[in-house]
C-alpha atoms as a PDB file:
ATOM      1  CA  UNK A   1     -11.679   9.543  13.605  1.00  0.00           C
ATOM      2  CA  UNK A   2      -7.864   8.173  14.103  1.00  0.00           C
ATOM      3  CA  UNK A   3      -5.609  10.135  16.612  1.00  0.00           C
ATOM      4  CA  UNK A   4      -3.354  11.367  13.987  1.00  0.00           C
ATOM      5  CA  UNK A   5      -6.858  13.178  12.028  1.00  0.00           C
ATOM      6  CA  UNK A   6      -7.204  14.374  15.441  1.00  0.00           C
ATOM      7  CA  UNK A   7      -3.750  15.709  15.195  1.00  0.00           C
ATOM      8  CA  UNK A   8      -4.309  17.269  11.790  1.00  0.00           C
ATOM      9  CA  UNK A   9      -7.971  18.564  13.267  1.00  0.00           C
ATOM     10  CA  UNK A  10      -6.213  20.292  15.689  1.00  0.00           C
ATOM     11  CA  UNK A  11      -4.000  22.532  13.562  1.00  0.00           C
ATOM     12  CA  UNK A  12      -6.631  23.446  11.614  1.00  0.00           C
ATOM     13  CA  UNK A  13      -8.662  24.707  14.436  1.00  0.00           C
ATOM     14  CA  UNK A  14      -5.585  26.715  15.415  1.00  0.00           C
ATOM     15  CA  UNK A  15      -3.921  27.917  11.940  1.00  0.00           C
ATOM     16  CA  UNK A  16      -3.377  31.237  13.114  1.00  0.00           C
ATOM     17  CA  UNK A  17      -0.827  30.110  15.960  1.00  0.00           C
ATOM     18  CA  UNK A  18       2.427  28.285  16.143  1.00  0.00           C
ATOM     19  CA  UNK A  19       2.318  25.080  18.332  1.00  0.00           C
ATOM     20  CA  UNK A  20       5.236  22.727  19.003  1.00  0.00           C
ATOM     21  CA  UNK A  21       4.675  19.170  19.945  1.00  0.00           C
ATOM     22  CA  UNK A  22       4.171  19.775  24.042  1.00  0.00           C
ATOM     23  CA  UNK A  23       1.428  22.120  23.000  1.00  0.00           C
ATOM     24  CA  UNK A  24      -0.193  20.272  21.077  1.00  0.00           C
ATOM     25  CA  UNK A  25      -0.309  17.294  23.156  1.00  0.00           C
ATOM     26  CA  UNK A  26      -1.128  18.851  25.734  1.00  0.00           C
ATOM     27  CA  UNK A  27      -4.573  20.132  23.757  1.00  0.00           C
ATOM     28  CA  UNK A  28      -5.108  16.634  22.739  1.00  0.00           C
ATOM     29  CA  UNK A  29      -4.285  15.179  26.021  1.00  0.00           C
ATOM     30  CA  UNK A  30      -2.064  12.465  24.501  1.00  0.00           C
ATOM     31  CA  UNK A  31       1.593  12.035  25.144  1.00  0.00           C
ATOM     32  CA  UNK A  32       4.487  14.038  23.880  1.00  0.00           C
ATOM     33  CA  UNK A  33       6.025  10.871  21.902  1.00  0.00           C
ATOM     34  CA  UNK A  34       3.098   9.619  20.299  1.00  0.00           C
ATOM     35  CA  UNK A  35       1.828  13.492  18.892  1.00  0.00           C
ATOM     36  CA  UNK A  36       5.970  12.836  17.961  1.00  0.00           C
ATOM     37  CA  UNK A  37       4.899   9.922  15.687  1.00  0.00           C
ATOM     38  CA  UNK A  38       1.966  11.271  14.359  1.00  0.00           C
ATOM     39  CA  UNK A  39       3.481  14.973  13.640  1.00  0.00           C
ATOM     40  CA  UNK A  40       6.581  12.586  11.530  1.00  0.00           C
ATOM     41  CA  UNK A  41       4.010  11.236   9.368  1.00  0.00           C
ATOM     42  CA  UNK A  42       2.303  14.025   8.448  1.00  0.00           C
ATOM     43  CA  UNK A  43       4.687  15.736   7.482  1.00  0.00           C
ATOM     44  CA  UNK A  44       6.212  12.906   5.236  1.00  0.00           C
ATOM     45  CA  UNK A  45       2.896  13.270   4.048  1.00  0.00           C
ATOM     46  CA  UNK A  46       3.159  17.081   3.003  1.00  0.00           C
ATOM     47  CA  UNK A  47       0.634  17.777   5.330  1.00  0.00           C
ATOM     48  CA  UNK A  48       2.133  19.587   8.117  1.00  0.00           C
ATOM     49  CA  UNK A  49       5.855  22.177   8.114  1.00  0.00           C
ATOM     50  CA  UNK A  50       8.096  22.391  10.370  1.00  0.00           C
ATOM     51  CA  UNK A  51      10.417  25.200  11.442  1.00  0.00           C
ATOM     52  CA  UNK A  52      14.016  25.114  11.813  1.00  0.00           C
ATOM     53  CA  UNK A  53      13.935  26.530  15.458  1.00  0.00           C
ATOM     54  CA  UNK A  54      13.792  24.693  18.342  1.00  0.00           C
ATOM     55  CA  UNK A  55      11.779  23.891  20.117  1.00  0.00           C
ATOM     56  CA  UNK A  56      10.057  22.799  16.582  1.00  0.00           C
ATOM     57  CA  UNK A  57       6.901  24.812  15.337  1.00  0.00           C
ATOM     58  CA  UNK A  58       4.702  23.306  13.240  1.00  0.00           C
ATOM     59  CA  UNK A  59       1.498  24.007  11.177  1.00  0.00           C
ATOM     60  CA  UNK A  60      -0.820  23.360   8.153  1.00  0.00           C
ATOM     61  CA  UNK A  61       0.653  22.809   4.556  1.00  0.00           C
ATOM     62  CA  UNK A  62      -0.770  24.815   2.456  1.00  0.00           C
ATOM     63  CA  UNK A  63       0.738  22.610  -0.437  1.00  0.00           C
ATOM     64  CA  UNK A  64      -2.322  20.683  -2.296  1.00  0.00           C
ATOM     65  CA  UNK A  65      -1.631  17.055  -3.464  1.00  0.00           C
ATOM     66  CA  UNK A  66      -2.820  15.609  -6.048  1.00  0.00           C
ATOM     67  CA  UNK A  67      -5.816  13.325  -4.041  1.00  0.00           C
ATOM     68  CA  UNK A  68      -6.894  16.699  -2.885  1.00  0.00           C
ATOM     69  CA  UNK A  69      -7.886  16.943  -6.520  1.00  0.00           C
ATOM     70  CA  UNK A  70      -9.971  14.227  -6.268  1.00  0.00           C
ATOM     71  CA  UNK A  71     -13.983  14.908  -5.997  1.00  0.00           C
ATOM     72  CA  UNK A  72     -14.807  13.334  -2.773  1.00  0.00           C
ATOM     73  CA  UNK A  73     -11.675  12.968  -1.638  1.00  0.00           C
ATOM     74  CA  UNK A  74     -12.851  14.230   2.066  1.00  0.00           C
ATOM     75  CA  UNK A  75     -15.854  12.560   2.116  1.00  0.00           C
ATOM     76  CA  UNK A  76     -17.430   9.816  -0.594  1.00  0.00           C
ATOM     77  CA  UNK A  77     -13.990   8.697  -1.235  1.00  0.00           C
ATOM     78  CA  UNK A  78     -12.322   9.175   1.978  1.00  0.00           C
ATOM     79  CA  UNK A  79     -12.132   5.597   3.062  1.00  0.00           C
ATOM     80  CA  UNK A  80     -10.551   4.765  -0.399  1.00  0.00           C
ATOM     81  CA  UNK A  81      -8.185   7.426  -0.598  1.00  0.00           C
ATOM     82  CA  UNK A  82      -6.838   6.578   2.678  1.00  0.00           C
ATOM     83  CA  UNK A  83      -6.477   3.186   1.106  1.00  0.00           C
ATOM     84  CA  UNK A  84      -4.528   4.526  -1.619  1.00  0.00           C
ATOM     85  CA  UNK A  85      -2.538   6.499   0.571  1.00  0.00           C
ATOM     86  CA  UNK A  86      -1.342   3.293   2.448  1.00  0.00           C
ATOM     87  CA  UNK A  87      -0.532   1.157  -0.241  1.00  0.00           C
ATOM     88  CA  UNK A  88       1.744   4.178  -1.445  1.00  0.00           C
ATOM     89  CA  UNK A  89       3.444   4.582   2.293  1.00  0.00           C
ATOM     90  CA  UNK A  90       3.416   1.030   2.886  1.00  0.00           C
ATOM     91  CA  UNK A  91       7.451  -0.136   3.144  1.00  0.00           C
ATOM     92  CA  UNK A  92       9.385  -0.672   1.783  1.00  0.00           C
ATOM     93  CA  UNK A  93       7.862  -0.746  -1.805  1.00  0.00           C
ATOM     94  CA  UNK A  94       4.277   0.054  -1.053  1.00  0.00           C
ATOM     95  CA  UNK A  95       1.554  -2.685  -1.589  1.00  0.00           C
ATOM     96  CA  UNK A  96      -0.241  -3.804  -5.140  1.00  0.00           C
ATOM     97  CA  UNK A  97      -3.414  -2.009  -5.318  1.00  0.00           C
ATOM     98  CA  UNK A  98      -6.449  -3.359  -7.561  1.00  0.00           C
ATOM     99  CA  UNK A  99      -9.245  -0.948  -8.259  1.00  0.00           C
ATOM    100  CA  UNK A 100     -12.703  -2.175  -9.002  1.00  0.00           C
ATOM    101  CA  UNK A 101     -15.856  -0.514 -10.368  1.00  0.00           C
ATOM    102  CA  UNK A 102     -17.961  -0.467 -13.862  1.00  0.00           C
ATOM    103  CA  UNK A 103     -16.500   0.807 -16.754  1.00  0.00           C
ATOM    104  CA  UNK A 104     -16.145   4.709 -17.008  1.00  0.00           C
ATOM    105  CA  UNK A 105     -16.000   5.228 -13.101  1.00  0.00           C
ATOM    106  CA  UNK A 106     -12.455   6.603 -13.109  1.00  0.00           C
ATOM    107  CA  UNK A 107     -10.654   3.839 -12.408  1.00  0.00           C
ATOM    108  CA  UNK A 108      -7.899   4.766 -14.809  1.00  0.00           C
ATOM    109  CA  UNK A 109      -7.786   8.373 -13.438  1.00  0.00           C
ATOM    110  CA  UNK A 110      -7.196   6.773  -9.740  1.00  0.00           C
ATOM    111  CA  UNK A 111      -4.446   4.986 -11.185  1.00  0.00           C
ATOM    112  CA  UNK A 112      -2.384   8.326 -12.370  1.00  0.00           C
ATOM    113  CA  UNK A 113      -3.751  10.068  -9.210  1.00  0.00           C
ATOM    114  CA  UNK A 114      -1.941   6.952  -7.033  1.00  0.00           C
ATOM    115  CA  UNK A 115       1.332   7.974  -8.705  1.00  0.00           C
ATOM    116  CA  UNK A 116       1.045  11.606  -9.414  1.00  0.00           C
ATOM    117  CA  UNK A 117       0.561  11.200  -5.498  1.00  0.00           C
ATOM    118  CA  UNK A 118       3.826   9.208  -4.707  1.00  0.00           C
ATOM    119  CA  UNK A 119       5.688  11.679  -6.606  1.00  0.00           C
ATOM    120  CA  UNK A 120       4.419  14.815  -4.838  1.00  0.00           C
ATOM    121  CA  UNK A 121       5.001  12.385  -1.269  1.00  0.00           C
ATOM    122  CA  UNK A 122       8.962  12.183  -2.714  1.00  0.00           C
ATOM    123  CA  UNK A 123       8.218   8.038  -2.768  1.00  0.00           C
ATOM    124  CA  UNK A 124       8.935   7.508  -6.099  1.00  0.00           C
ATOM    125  CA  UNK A 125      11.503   9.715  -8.012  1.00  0.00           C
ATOM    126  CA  UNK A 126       9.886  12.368  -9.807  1.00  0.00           C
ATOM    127  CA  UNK A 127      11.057  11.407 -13.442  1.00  0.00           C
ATOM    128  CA  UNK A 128       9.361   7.592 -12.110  1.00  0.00           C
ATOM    129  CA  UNK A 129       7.643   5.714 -14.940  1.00  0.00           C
ATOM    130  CA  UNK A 130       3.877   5.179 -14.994  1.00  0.00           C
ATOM    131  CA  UNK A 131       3.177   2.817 -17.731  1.00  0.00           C
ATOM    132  CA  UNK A 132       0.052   1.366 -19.197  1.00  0.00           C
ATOM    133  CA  UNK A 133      -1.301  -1.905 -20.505  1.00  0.00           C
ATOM    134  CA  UNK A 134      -5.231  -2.517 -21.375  1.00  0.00           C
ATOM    135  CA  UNK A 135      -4.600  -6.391 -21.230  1.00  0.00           C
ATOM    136  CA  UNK A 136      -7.936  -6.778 -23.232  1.00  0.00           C
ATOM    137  CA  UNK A 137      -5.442  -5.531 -26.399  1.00  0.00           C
ATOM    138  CA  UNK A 138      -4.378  -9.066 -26.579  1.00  0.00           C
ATOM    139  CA  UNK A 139      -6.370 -11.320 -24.892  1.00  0.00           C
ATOM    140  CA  UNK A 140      -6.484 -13.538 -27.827  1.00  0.00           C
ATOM    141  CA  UNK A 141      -3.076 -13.806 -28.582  1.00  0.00           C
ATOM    142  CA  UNK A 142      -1.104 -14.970 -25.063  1.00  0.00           C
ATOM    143  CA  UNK A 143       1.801 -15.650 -26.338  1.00  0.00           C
ATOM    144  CA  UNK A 144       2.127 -11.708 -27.771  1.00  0.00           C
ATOM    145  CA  UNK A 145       0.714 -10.196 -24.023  1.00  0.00           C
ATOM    146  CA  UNK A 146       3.834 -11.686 -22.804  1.00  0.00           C
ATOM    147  CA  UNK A 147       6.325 -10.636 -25.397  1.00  0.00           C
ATOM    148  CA  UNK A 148       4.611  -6.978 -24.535  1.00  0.00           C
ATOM    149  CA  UNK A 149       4.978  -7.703 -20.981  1.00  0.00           C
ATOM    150  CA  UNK A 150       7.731  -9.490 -19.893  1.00  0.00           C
ATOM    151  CA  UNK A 151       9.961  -8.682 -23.055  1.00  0.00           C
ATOM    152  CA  UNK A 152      11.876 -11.717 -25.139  1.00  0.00           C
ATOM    153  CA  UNK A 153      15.061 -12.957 -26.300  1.00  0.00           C
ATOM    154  CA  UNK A 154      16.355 -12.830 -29.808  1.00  0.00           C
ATOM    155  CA  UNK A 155      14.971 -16.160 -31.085  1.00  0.00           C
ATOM    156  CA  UNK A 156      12.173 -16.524 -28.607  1.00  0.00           C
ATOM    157  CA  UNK A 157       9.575 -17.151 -31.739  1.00  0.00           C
ATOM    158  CA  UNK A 158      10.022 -16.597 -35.633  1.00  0.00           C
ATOM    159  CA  UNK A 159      10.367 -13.432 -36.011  1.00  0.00           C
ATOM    160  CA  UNK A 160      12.313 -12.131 -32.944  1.00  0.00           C
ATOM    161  CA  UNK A 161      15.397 -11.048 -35.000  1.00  0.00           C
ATOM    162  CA  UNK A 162      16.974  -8.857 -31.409  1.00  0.00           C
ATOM    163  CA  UNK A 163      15.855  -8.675 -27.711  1.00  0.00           C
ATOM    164  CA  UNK A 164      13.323  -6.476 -26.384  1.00  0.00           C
ATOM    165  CA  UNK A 165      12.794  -4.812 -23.006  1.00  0.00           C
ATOM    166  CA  UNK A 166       9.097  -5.063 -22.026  1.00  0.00           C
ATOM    167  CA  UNK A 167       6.656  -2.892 -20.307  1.00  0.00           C
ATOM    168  CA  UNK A 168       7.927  -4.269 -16.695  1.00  0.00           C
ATOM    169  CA  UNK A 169      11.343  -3.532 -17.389  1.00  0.00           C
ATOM    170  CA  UNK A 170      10.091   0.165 -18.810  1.00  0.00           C
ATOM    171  CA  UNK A 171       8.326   0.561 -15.335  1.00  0.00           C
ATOM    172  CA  UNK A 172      11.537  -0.131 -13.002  1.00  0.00           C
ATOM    173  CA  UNK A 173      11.330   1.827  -9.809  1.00  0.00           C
ATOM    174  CA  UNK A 174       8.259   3.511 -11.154  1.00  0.00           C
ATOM    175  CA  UNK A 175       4.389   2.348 -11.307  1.00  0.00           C
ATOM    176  CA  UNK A 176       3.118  -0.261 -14.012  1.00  0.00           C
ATOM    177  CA  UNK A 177      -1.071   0.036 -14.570  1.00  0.00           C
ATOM    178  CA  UNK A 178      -2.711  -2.990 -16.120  1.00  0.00           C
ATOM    179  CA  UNK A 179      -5.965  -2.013 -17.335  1.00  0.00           C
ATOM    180  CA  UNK A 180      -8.431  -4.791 -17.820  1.00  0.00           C
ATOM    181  CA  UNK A 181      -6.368  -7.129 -15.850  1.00  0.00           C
ATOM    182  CA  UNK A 182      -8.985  -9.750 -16.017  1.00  0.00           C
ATOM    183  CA  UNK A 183      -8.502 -10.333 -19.626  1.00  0.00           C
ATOM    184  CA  UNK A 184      -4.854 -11.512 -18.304  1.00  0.00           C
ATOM    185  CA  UNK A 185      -3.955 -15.618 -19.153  1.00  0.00           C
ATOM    186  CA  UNK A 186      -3.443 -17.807 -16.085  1.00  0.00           C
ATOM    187  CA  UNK A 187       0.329 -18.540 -17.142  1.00  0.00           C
ATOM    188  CA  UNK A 188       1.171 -14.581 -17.371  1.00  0.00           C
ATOM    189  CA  UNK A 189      -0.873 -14.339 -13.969  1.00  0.00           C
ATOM    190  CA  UNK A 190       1.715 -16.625 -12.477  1.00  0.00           C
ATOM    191  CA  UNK A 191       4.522 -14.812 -14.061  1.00  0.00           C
ATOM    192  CA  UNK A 192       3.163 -11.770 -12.398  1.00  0.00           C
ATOM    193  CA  UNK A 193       3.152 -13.354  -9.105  1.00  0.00           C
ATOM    194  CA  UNK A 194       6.015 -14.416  -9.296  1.00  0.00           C
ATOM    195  CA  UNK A 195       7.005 -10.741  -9.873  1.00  0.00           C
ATOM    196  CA  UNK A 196       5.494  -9.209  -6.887  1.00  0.00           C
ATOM    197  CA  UNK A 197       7.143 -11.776  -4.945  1.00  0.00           C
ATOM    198  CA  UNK A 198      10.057 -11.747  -5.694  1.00  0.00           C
ATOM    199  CA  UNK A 199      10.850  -8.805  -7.997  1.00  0.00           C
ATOM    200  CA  UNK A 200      12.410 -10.766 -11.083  1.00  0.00           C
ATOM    201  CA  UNK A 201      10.676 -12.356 -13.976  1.00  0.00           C
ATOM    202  CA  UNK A 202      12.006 -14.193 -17.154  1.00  0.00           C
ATOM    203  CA  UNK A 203      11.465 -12.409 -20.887  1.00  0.00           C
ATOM    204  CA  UNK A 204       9.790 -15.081 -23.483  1.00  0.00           C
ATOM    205  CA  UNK A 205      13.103 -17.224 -24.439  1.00  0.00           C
ATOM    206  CA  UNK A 206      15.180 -16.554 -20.973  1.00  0.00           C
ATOM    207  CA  UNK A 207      15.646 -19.487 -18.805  1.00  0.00           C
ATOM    208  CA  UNK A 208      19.089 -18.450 -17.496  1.00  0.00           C
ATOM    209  CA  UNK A 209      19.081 -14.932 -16.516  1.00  0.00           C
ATOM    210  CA  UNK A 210      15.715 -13.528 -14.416  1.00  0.00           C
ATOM    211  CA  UNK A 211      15.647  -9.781 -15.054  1.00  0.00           C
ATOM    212  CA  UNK A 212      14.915  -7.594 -11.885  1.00  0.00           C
ATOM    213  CA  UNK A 213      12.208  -5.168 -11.504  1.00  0.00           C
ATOM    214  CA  UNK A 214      11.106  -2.978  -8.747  1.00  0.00           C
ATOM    215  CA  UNK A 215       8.001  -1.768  -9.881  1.00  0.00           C
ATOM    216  CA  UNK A 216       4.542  -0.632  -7.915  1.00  0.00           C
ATOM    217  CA  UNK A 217       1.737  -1.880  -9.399  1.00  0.00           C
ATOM    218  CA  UNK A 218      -2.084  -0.908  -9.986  1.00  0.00           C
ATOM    219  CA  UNK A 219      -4.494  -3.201 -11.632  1.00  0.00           C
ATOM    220  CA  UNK A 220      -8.463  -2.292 -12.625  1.00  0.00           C
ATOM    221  CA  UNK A 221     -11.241  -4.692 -13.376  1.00  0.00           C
ATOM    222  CA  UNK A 222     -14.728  -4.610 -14.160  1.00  0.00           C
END
């Protein structure tokens, strides 16, 4: 168990009282500034309140999140929830997460759960996009997986009469999920890269102006 479950552990086992941060070092026998550290993350986490008084008080949240919600989130699971929950907290835009597992596991339910999650952690904004994209919808046709994607410029191919904002521009400063993402083309693959890297990407027909996009994303394969 990690010293800040211990931390947690420890509240639980003493709900019914108030503890500030001496006193509940001093039951864990670990220093006042590292409890400190551990008591700050928690309760960015939601896990732990803290009063307004001083010296500070704090105990249990009685505010369920939406992992909580999760079967196995305690004990099957734990080790990928906690996973989850990092790539979430990580700074300063979290980390790309890719969930694996056979079809009809609930991989696309851990994908909502990730941001309904960030929301409730105040991460994201809670009007934050979550969009969607089964990739296998166009694995045959590349050229229209990008258009959907990455968006084009009036002209781009016959037929593109006006520009178009794609999905990654729809998921700015929110999460974008792409199911299937397997079933993705090498070139959009690289795009995407270049994405996470970077933040910008080019819509089908730019080759001037790279649009910028800070988006979290969550990708599930078979």
């Amino acid at each position: 168990m990690k010293a800040i479950d211990n931390v947690l552990a420890f509240l639980k086992q003493n709900k019914s009282k108030e503890l500030n941060t001496e006193q509940i070092a001093h039951g864990l026998n670990l220093s006042r500034s590292v409890v400190s550290g551990y008591l700050a993350k928690l309760y960015k986490q939601n896990k732990v309140n803290k009063s307004t008084t001083r010296p500070v008080v704090w105990t249990l949240s009685e505010k369920k999140l939406p992992f909580d919600e999760i079967i196995g989130h305690d004990s099957s699971l734990k080790e990928s929830i906690e996973l989850a929950k990092e790539s979430i907290l990580y700074p300063s835009n979290g980390l790309p997460v890719m969930i694996t597992g056979r079809s009809g596991v609930g991989k696309s339910y851990l994908a909502k759960k990730i941001y309904e999650e960030a929301k409730a952690l105040g991460v994201i904004d809670k009007n934050a996009p979550f969009v969607t994209l089964n990739t296998a919808d166009y694995a045959n046709n590349t050229e229209l997986l990008s258009s959907v994607l990455f968006g084009y410029k009036k002209g781009a191919f016959t037929g593109a009469d006006h520009d178009s904002e794609g999905l990654i521009d729809k998921a700015n400063n929110g999460y974008l999920f792409l199911d299937e993402v397997h079933r993705l083309s090498k070139s959009n693959q690289e795009k995407l890269f270049s994405l996470i890297d970077n933040h910008t990407f080019y819509p089908l027909g730019e080759v001037e102006n790279p649009h910028v996009a800070h988006i979290r994303l969550i990708c599930a394969t078979t």
